[in-house]
N, C-alpha and C. Protein backbone atom coordinates (compact mmCIF):
# COMPACT_ATOMS: atom_id res chain seq x y z
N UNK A 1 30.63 10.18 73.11
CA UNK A 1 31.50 9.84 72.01
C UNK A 1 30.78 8.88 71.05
N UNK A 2 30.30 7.80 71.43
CA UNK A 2 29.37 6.89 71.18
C UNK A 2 28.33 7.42 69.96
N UNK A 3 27.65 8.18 70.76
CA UNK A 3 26.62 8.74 70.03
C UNK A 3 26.64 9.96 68.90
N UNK A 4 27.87 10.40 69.34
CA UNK A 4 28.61 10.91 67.90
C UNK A 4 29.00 10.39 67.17
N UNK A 5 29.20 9.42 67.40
CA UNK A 5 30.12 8.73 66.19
C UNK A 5 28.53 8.20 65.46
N UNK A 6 27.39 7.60 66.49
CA UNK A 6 26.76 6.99 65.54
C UNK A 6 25.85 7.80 64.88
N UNK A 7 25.85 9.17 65.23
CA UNK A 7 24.84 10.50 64.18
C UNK A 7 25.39 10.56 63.28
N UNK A 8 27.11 10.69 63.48
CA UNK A 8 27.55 10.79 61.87
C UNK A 8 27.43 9.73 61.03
N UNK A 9 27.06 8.69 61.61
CA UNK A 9 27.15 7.36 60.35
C UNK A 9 25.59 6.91 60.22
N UNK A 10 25.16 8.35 60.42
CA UNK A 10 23.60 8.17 60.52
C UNK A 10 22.65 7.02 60.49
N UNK A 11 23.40 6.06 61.77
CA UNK A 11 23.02 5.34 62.65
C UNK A 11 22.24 5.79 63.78
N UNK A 12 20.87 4.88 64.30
CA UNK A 12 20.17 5.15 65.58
C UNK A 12 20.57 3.80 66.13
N UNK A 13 18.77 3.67 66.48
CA UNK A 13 19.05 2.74 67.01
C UNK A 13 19.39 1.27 67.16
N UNK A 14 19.45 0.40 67.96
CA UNK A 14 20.17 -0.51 67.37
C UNK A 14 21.74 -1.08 68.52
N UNK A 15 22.00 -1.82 68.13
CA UNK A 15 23.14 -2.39 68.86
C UNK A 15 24.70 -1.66 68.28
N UNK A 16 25.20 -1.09 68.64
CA UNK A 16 26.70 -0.49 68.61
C UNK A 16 27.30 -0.99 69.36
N UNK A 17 28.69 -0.33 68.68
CA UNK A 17 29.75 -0.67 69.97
C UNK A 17 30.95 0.52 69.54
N UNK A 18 31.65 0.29 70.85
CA UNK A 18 32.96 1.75 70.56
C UNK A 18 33.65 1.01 71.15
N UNK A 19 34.79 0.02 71.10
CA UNK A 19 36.01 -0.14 71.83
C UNK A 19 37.19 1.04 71.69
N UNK A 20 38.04 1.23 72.84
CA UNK A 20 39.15 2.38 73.26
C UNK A 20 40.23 1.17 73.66
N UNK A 21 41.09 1.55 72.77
CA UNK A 21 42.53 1.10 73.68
C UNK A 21 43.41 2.57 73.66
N UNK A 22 43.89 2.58 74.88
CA UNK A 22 44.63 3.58 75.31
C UNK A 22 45.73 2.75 75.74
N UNK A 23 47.09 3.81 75.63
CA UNK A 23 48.44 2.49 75.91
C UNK A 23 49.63 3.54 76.03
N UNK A 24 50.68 3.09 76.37
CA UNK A 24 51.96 4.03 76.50
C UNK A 24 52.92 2.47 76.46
N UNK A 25 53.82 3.15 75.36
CA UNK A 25 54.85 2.10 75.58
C UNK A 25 56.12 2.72 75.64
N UNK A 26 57.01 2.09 76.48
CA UNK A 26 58.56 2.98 76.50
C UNK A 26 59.63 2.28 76.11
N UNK A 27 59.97 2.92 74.72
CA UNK A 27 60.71 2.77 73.94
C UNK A 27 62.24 2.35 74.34
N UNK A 28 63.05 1.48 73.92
CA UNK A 28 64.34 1.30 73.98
C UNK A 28 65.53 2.47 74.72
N UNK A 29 65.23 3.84 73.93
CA UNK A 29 66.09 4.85 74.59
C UNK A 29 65.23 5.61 75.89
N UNK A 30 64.12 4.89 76.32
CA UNK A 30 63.66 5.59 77.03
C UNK A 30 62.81 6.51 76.89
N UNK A 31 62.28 6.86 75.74
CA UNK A 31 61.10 8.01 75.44
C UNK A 31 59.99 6.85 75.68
N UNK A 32 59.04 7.86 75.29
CA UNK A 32 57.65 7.35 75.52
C UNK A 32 56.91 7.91 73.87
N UNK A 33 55.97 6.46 73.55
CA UNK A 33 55.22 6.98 72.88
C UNK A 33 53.69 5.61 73.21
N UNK A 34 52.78 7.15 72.82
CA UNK A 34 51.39 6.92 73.93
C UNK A 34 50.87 6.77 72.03
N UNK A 35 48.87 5.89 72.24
CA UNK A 35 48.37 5.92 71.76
C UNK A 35 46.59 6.01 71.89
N UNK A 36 46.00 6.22 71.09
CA UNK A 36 44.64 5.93 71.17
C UNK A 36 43.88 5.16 70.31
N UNK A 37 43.49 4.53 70.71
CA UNK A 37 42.61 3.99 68.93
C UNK A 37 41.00 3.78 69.29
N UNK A 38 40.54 3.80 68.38
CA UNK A 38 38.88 3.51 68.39
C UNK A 38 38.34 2.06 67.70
N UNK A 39 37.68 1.55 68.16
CA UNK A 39 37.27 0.70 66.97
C UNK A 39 35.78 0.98 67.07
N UNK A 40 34.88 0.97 66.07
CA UNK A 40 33.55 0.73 65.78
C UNK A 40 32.85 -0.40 65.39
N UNK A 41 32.01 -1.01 66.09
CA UNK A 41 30.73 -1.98 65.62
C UNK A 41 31.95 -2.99 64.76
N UNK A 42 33.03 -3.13 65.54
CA UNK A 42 33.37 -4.45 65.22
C UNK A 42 34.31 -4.45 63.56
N UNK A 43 34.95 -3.41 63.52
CA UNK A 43 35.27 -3.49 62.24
C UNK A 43 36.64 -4.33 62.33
N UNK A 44 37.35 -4.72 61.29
CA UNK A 44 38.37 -5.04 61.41
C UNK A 44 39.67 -4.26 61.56
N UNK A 45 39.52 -3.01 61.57
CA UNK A 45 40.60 -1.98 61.63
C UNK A 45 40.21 -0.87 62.29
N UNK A 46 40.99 -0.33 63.02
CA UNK A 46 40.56 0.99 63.91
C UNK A 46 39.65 1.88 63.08
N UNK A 47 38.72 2.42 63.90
CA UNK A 47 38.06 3.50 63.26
C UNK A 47 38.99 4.94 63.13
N UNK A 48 39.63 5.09 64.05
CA UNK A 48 40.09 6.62 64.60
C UNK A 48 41.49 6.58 65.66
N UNK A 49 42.73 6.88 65.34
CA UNK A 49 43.81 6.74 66.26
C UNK A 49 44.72 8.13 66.31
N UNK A 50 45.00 7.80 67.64
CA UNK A 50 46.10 9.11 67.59
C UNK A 50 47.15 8.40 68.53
N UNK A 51 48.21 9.15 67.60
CA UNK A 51 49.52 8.70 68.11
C UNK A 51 50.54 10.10 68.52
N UNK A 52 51.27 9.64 69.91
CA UNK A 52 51.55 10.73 70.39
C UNK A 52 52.74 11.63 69.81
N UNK A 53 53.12 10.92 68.67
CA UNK A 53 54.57 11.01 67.78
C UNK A 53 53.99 11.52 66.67
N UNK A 54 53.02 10.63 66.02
CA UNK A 54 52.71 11.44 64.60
C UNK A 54 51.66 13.35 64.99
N UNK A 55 50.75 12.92 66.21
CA UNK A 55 49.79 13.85 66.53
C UNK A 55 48.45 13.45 65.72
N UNK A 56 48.03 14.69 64.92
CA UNK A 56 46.69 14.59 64.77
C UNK A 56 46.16 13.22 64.77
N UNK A 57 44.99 12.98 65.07
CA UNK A 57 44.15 12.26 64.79
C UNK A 57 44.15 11.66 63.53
N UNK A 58 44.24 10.14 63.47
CA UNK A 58 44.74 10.06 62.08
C UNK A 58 43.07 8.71 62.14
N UNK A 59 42.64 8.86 60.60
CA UNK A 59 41.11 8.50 59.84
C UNK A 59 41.58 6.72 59.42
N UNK A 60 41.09 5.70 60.25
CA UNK A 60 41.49 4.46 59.60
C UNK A 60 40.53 4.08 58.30
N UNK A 61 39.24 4.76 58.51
CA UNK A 61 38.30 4.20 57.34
C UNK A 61 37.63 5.47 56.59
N UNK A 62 37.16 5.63 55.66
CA UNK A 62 36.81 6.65 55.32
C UNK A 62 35.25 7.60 55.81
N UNK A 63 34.51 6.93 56.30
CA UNK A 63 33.65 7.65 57.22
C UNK A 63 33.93 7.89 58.61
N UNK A 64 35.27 8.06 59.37
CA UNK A 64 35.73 8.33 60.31
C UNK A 64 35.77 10.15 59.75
N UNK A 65 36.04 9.85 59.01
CA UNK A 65 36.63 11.51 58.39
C UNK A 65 36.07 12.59 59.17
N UNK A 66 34.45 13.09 59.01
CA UNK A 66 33.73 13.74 59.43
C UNK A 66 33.99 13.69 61.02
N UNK A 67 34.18 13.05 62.11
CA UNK A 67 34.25 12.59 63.29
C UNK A 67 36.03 13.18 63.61
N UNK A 68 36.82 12.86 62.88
CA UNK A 68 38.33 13.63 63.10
C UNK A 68 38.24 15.19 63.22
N UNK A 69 37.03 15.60 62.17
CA UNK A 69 36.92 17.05 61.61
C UNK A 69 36.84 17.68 62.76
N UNK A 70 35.51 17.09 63.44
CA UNK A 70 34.74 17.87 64.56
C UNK A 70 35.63 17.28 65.66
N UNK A 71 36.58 16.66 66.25
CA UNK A 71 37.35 16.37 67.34
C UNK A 71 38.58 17.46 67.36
N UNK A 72 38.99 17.91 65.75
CA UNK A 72 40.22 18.37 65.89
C UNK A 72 39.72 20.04 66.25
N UNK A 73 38.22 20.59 66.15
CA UNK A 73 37.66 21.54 66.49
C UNK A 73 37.17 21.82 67.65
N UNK A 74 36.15 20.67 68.10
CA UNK A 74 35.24 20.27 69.04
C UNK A 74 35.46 19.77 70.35
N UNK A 75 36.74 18.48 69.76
CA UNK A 75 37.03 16.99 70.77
C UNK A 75 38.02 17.15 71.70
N UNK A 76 38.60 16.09 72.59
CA UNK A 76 39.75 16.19 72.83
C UNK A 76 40.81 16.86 72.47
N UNK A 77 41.09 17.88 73.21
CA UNK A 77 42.56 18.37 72.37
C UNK A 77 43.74 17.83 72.31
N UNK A 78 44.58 17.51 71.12
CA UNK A 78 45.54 17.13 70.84
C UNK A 78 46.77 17.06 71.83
N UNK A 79 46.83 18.33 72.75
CA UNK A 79 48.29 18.60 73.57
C UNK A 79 47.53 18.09 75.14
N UNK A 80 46.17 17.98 75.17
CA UNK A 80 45.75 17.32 76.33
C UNK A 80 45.80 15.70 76.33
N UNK A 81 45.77 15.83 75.08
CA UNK A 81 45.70 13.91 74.95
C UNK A 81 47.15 13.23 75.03
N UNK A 82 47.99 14.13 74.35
CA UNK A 82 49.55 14.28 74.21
C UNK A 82 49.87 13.89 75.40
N UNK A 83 49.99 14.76 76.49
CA UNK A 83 50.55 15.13 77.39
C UNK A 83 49.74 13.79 78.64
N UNK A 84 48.25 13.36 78.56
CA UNK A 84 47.91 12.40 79.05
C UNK A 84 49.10 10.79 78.74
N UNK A 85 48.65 11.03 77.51
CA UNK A 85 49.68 9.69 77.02
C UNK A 85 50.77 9.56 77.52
N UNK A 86 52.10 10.67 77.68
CA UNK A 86 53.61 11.22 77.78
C UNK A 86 53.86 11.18 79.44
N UNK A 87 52.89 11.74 80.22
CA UNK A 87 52.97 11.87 81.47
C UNK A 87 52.41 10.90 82.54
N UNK A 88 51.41 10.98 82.18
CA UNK A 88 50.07 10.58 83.43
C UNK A 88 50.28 8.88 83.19
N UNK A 89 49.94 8.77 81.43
CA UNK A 89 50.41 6.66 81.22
C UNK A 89 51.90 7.00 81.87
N UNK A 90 53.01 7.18 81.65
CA UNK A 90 54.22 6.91 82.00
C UNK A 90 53.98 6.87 83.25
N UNK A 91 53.70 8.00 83.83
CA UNK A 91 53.48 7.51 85.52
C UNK A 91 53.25 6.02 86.17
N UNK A 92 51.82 5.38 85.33
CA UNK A 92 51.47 4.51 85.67
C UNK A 92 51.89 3.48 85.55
N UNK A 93 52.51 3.74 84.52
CA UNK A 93 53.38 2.25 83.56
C UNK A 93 54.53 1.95 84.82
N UNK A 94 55.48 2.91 85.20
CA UNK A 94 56.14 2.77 86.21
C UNK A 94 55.66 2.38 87.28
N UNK A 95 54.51 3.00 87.79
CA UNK A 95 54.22 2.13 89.40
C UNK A 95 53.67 0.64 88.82
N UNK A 96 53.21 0.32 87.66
CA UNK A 96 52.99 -1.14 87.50
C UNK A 96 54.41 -1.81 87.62
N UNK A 97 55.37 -1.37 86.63
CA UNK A 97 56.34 -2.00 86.96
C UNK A 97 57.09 -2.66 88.09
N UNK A 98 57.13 -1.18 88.54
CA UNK A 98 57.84 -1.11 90.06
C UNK A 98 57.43 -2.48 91.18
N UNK A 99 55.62 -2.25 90.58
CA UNK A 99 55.29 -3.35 92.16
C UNK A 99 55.26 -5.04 91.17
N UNK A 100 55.46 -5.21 89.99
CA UNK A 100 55.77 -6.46 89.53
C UNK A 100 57.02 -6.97 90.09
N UNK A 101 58.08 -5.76 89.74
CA UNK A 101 59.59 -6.09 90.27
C UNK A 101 59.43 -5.94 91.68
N UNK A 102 58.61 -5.54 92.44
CA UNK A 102 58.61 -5.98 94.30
C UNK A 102 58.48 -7.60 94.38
N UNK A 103 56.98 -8.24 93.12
CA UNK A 103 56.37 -9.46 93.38
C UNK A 103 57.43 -10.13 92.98
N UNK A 104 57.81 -10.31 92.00
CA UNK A 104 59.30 -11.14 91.10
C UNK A 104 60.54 -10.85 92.15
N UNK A 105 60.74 -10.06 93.07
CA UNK A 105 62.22 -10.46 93.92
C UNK A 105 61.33 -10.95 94.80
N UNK A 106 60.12 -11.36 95.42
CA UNK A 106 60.12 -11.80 96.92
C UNK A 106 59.49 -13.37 96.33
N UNK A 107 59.60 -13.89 95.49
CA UNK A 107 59.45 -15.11 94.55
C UNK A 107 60.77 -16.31 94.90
């Protein structure tokens, strides 16, 4: 991923960076909505995010562009990433919960 991102910004070598936050949060009525974001070499705003509500891959800066192109062809697919976020985080989010609320009643 890394190294795609830094061919397209026809970057070598050199010091980079790619931070990922991945997340699921569950909403008031109980749905779920999951996210992804990218950041690059430290910028102040995501490079690249997808949200499991809006979908595509959405461009925070304008040389992300090229990098959305080839993901929405190439990358991760959308209903795999979807369905990671919706299912697999919810799963987890719950067993975190679950064993906080074990630690907090035996307190």
């Amino acid at each position: 991923m890394l190294t795609e991102i830094m061919g397209q910004q026809g970057q070598g070598a050199g010091l980079h960076s790619l931070q990922a936050t991945l997340g699921c949060e569950l909403q008031g009525d109980l749905s779920v909505r999951g996210f992804w974001r990218l950041g690059y070499n430290r910028q102040d705003q995501d490079f690249l995010t997808f949200d499991s509500e809006t979908l595509p891959w959405t461009v925070a800066t304008p040389s992300a562009l090229h990098i959305k192109k080839l993901w929405e062809t190439q990358g991760p697919r959308a209903d795999l990433v979807k369905t990671f976020l919706r299912v697999t985080c919810l799963a987890q989010l719950w067993r975190y919960l679950a064993s906080w609320r074990g630690l907090l009643e035996n307190t």
